[in-house]
Protein backbone atom coordinates (compact mmCIF):
# COMPACT_ATOMS: atom_id res chain seq x y z
CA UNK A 1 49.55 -68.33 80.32
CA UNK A 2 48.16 -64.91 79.60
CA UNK A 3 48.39 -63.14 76.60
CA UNK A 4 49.77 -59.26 77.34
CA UNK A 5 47.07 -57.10 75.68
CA UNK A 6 48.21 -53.31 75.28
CA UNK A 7 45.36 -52.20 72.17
CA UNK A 8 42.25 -54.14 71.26
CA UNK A 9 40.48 -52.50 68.14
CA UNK A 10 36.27 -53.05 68.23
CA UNK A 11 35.22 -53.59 64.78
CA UNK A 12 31.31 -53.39 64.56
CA UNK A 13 32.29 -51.37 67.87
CA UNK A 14 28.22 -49.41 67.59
CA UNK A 15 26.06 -52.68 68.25
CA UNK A 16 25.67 -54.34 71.79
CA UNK A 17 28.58 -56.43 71.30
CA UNK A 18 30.90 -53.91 70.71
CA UNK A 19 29.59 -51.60 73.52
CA UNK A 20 29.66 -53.82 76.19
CA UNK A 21 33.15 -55.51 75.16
CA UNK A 22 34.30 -51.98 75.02
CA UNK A 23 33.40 -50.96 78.60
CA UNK A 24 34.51 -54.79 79.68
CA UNK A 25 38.06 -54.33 77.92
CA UNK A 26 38.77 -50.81 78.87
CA UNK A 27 38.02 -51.19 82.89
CA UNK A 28 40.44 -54.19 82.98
CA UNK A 29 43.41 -51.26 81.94
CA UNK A 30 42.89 -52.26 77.93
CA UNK A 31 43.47 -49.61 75.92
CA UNK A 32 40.34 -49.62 73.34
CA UNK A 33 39.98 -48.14 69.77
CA UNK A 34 36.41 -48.50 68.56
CA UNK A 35 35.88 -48.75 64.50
CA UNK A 36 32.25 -48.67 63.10
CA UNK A 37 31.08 -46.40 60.12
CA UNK A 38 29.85 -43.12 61.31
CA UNK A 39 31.85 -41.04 63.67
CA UNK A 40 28.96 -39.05 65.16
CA UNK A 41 27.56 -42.39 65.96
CA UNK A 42 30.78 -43.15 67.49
CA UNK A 43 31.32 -39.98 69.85
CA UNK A 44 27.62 -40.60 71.01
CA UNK A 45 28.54 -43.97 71.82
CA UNK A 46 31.86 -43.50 73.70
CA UNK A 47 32.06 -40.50 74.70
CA UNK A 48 35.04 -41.18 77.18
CA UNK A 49 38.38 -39.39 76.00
CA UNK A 50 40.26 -42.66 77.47
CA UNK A 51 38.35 -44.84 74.29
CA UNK A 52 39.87 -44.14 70.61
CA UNK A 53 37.68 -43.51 67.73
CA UNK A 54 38.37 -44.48 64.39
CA UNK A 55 35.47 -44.47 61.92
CA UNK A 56 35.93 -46.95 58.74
CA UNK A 57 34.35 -48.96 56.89
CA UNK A 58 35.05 -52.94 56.77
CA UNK A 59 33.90 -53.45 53.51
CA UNK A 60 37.18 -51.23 52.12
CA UNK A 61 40.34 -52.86 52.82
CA UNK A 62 42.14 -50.22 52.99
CA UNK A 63 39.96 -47.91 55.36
CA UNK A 64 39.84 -51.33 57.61
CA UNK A 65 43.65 -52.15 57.39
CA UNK A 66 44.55 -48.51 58.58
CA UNK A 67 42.02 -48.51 61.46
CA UNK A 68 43.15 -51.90 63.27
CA UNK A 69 47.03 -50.71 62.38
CA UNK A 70 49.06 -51.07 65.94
CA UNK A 71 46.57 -53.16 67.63
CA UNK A 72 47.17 -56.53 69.71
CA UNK A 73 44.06 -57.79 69.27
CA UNK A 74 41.68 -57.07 66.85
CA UNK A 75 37.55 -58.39 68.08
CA UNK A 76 35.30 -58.85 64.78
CA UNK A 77 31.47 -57.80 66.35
CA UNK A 78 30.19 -56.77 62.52
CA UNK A 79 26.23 -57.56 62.64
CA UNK A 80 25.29 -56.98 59.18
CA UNK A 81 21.15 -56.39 58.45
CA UNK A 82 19.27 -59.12 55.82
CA UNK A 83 19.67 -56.62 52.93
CA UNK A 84 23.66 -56.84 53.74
CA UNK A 85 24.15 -60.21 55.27
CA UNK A 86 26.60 -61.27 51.98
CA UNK A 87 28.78 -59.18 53.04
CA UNK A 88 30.43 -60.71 56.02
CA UNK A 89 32.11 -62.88 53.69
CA UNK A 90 33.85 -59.33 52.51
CA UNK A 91 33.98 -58.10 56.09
CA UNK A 92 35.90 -61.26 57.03
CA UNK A 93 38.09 -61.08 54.12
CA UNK A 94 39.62 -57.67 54.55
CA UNK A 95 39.90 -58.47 58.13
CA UNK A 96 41.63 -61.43 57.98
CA UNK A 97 44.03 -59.39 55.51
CA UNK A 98 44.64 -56.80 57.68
CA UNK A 99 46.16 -58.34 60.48
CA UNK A 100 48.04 -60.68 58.14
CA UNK A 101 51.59 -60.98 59.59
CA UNK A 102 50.88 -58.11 61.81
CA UNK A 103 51.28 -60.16 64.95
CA UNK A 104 47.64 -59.28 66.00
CA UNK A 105 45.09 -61.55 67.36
CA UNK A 106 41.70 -61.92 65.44
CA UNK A 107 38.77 -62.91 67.25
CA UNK A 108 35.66 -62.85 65.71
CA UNK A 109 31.68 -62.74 67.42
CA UNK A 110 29.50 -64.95 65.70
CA UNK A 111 25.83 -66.07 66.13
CA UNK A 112 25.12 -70.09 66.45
CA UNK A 113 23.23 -69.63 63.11
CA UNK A 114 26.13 -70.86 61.71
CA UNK A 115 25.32 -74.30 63.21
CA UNK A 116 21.73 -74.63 61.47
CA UNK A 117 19.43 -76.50 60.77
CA UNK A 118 19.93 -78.20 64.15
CA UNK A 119 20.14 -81.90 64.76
CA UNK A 120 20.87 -82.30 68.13
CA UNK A 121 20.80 -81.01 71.48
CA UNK A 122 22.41 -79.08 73.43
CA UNK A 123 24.07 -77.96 70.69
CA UNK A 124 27.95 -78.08 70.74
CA UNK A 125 31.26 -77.59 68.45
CA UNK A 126 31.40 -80.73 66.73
CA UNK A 127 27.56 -80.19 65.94
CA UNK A 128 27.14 -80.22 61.86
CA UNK A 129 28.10 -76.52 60.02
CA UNK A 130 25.73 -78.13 56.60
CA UNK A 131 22.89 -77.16 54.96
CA UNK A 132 20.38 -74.24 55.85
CA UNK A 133 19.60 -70.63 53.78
CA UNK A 134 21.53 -67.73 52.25
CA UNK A 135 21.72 -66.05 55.70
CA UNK A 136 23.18 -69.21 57.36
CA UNK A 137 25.58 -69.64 54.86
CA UNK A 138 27.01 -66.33 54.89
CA UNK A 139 27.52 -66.49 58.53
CA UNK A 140 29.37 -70.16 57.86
CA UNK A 141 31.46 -68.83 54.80
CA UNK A 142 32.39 -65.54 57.14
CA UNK A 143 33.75 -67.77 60.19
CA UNK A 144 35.68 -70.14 58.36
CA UNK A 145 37.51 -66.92 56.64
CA UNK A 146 38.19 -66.06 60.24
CA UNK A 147 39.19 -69.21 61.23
CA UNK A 148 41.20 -70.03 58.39
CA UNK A 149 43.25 -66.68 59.47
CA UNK A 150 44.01 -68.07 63.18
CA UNK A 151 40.55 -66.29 64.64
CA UNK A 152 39.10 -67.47 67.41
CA UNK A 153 35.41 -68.29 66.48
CA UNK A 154 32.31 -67.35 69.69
CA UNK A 155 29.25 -68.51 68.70
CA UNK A 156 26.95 -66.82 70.62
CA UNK A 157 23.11 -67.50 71.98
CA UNK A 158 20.19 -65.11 70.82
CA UNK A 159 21.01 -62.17 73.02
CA UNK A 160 19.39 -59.86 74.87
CA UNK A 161 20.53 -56.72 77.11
CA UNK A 162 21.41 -52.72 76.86
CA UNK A 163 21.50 -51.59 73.39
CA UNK A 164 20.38 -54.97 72.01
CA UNK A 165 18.04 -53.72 68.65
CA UNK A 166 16.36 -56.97 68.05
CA UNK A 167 16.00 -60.27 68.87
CA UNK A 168 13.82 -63.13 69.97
CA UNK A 169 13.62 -62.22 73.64
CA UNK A 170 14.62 -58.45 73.12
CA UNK A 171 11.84 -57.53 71.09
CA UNK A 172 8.74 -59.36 73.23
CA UNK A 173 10.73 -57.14 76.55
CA UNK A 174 10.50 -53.71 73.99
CA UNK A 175 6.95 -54.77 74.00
CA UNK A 176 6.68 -55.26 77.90
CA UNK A 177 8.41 -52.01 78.48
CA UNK A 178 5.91 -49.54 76.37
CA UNK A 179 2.98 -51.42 78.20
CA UNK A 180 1.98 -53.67 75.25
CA UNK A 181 1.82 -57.50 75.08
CA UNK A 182 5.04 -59.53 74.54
CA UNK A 183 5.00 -61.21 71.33
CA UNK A 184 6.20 -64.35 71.74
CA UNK A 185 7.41 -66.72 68.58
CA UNK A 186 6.44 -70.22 68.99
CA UNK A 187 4.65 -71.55 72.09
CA UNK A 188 4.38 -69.49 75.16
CA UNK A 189 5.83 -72.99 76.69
CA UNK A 190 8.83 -73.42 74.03
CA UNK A 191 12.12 -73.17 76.01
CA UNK A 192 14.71 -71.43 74.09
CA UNK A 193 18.69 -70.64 75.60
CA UNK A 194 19.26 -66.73 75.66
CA UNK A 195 22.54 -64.65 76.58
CA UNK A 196 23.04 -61.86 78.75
CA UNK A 197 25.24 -59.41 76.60
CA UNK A 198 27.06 -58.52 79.27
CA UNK A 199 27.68 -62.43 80.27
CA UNK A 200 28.79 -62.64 77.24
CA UNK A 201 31.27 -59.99 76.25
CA UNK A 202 32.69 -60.51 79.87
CA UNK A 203 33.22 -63.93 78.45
CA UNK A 204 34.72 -62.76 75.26
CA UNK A 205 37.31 -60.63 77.52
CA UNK A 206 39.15 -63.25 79.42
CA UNK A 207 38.80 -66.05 76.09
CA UNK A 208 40.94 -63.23 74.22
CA UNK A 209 43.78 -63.37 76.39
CA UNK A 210 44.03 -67.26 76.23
CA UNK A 211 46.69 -68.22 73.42
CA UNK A 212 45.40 -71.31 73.30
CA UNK A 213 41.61 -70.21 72.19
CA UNK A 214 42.93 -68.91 68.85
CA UNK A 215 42.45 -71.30 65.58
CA UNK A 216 39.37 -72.76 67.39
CA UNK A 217 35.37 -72.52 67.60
CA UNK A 218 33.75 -71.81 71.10
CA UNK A 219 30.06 -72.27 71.97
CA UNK A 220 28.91 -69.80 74.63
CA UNK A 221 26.69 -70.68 76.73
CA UNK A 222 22.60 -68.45 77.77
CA UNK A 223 21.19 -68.25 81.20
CA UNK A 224 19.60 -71.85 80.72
CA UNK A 225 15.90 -72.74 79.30
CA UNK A 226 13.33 -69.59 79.18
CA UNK A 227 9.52 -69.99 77.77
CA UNK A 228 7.74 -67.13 76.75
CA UNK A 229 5.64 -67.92 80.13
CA UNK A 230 8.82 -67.42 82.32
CA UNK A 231 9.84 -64.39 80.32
CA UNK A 232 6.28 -62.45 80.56
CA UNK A 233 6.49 -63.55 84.85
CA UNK A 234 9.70 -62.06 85.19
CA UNK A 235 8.91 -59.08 83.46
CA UNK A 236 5.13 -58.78 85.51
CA UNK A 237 6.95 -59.33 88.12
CA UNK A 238 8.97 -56.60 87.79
CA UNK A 239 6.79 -54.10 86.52
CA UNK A 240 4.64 -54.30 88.86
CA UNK A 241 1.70 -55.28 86.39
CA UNK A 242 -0.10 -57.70 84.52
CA UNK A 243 2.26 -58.80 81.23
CA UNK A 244 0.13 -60.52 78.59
CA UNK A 245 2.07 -63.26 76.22
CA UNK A 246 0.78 -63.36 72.71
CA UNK A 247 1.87 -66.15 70.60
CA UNK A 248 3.43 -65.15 67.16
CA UNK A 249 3.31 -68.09 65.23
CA UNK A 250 3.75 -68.90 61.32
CA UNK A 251 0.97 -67.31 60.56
CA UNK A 252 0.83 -63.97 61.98
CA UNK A 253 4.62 -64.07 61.22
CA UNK A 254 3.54 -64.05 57.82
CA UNK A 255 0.93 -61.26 58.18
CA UNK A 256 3.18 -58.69 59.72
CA UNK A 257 5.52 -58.98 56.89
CA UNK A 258 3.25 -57.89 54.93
CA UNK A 259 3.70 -54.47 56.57
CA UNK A 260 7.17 -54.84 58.41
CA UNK A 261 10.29 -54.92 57.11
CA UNK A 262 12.02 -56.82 59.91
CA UNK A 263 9.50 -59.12 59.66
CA UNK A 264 9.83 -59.75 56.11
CA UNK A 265 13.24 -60.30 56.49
CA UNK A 266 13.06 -62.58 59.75
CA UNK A 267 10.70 -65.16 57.47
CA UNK A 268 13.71 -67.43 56.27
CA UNK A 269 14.67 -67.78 59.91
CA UNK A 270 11.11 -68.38 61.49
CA UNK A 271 11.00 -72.26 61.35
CA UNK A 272 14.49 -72.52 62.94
CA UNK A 273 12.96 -69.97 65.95
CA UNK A 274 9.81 -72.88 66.73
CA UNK A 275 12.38 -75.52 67.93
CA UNK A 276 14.18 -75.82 71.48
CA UNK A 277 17.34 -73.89 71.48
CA UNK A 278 20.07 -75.43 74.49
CA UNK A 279 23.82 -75.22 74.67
CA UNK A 280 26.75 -76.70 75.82
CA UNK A 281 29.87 -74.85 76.89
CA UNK A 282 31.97 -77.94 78.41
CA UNK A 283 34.87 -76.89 76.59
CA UNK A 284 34.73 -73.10 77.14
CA UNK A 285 34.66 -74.11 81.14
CA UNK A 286 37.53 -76.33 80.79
CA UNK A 287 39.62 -73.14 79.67
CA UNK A 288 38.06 -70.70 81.90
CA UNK A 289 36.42 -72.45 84.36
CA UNK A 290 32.46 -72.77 84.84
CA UNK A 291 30.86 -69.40 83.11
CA UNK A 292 29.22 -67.44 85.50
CA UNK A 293 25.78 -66.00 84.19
CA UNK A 294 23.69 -63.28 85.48
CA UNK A 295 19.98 -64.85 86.19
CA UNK A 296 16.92 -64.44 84.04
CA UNK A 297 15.23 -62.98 87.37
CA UNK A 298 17.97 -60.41 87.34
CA UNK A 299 18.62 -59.85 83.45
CA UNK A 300 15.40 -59.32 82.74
CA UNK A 301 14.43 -56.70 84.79
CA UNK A 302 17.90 -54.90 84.05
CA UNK A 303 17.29 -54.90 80.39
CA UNK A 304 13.57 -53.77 80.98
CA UNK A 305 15.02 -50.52 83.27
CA UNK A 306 17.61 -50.20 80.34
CA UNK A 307 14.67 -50.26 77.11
CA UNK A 308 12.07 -47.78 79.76
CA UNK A 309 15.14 -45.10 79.88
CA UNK A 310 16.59 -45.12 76.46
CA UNK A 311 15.98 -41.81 74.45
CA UNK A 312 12.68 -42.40 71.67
């Protein structure tokens, strides 16, 4: 059974969640209303006539309640920065309120930090949600909002792709990209699981029409292992140059925040980014079948032609 989706409403619609679930949902006949903050940001974004734009803020009911009003499904892809992270629990709330006896669908884009400190791999729904910082917690007290309003839950990889600001794979290919050295965290030979965003929201498409995925938690799975030594091949590879690997460990972590924001910020999350990172999807393929993921060979060099031709 397939659920009949007329309206989906993006929440978080800016980051490369909401982009590529946007494009994803509206070429399968969708019709898609994107909702982030800033409506110039917005009609940059989407600037197709076909994709409604409805700037609001999630942290005011209200504003949040009137932009999702008349929507079937309603896709949760907030990514909040450090300085903000308590309020997903807020985010959540009004959300969860909004489509309160509205008949919508809630489905809501999570991260696997949720899940940490991790005690076993590959890591899987009926892993532990106990213990670990402020920013792990917020992320757990958000979902179970979510859940607790009939949301499906995706908890997704570190990701990587077009319009992807930051993360552990991203950032070392931003480096590749202006000609620098990749800076790796951990071990150029630690193997870490990393998702395609467009894998991924492709994924997040078809789980949304599934009645049965609602009220649930689903671990999505990466590409498979990558080491910082794969990574910096693939991208020398395509490049057509030599790609040095520099190792960012503890300590240099805790020099460049110092100086860097992002880095500062990043420092409760470093010890969690030094271990092994694997997945396990079994019960996602049992509802859609086996997930079909673009290659690192091919991903790679896609996001590297994507970061080279992207405005300063």
């Amino acid at each position: 059974m397939s659920l009949a989706i007329r309206k989906a409403a993006i929440v978080g619609a800016t980051g490369a969640t909401g982009i590529a679930l946007a494009a994803e949902l509206a070429a399968t006949g969708i019709g898609v209303r994107v909702i982030a903050r800033r409506a110039e940001t917005l009609a940059r974004l989407f600037p197709a006539a076909a994709i409604e734009k409805s700037p609001a803020d999630a942290r005011d009911a209200g504003a949040i309640a009137k932009a999702v009003a008349g929507c079937d499904l309603v896709v949760d892809c907030i990514g909040l920065p450090a300085s903000a992270m308590q309020d997903h629990a807020a985010t959540a709330q009004n959300l969860a309120v909004a489509v309160m006896g509205s008949g919508a669908r809630l489905l809501h884009v999570s991260s696997y930090w949720a899940y940490l400190p991790i005690r076993r791999l590959p890591l899987d729904e009926k892993h532990p949600r106990e213990g670990g910082n402020a920013y792990i917690a917020a992320r757990r007290t958000a979902e179970d909002i979510l859940e607790g309003a009939g949301a499906a839950i995706v908890n997704l990889p570190d990701f990587f792709g077009p319009h992807v600001a930051a993360s552990s794979l991203q950032q070392p290919l931003a480096d590749a990209a202006k000609g620098r050295a990749m800076n790796w965290i951990g071990p150029k030979t630690l193997a870490r699981e990393y998702a395609y965003v467009p894998d991924a929201m492709r994924l997040v498409a078809a789980l949304a029409r599934r009645p049965e995925a609602y009220g649930q938690r689903w671990i999505f799975p990466g590409g498979g292992a990558l080491t910082g030594a794969e990574a910096a091949a693939i991208a020398a590879r395509h490049l057509k140059r030599n790609v040095k690997l520099r190792t960012a460990g503890p300590l240099l972590m805790r020099l460049a925040s110092l100086f860097n924001r992002g880095a500062r910020d990043f420092l409760p999350m470093l010890p969690h980014y030094l271990q092994p990172m694997s997945y396990d999807a079994a019960k996602l393929a049992r509802l859609l079948g086996p997930p079909q993921t673009t290659p690192y060979d091919k991903a790679i060099p896609a996001t590297l032609d994507w970061l080279r031709q992207r405005p300063a």
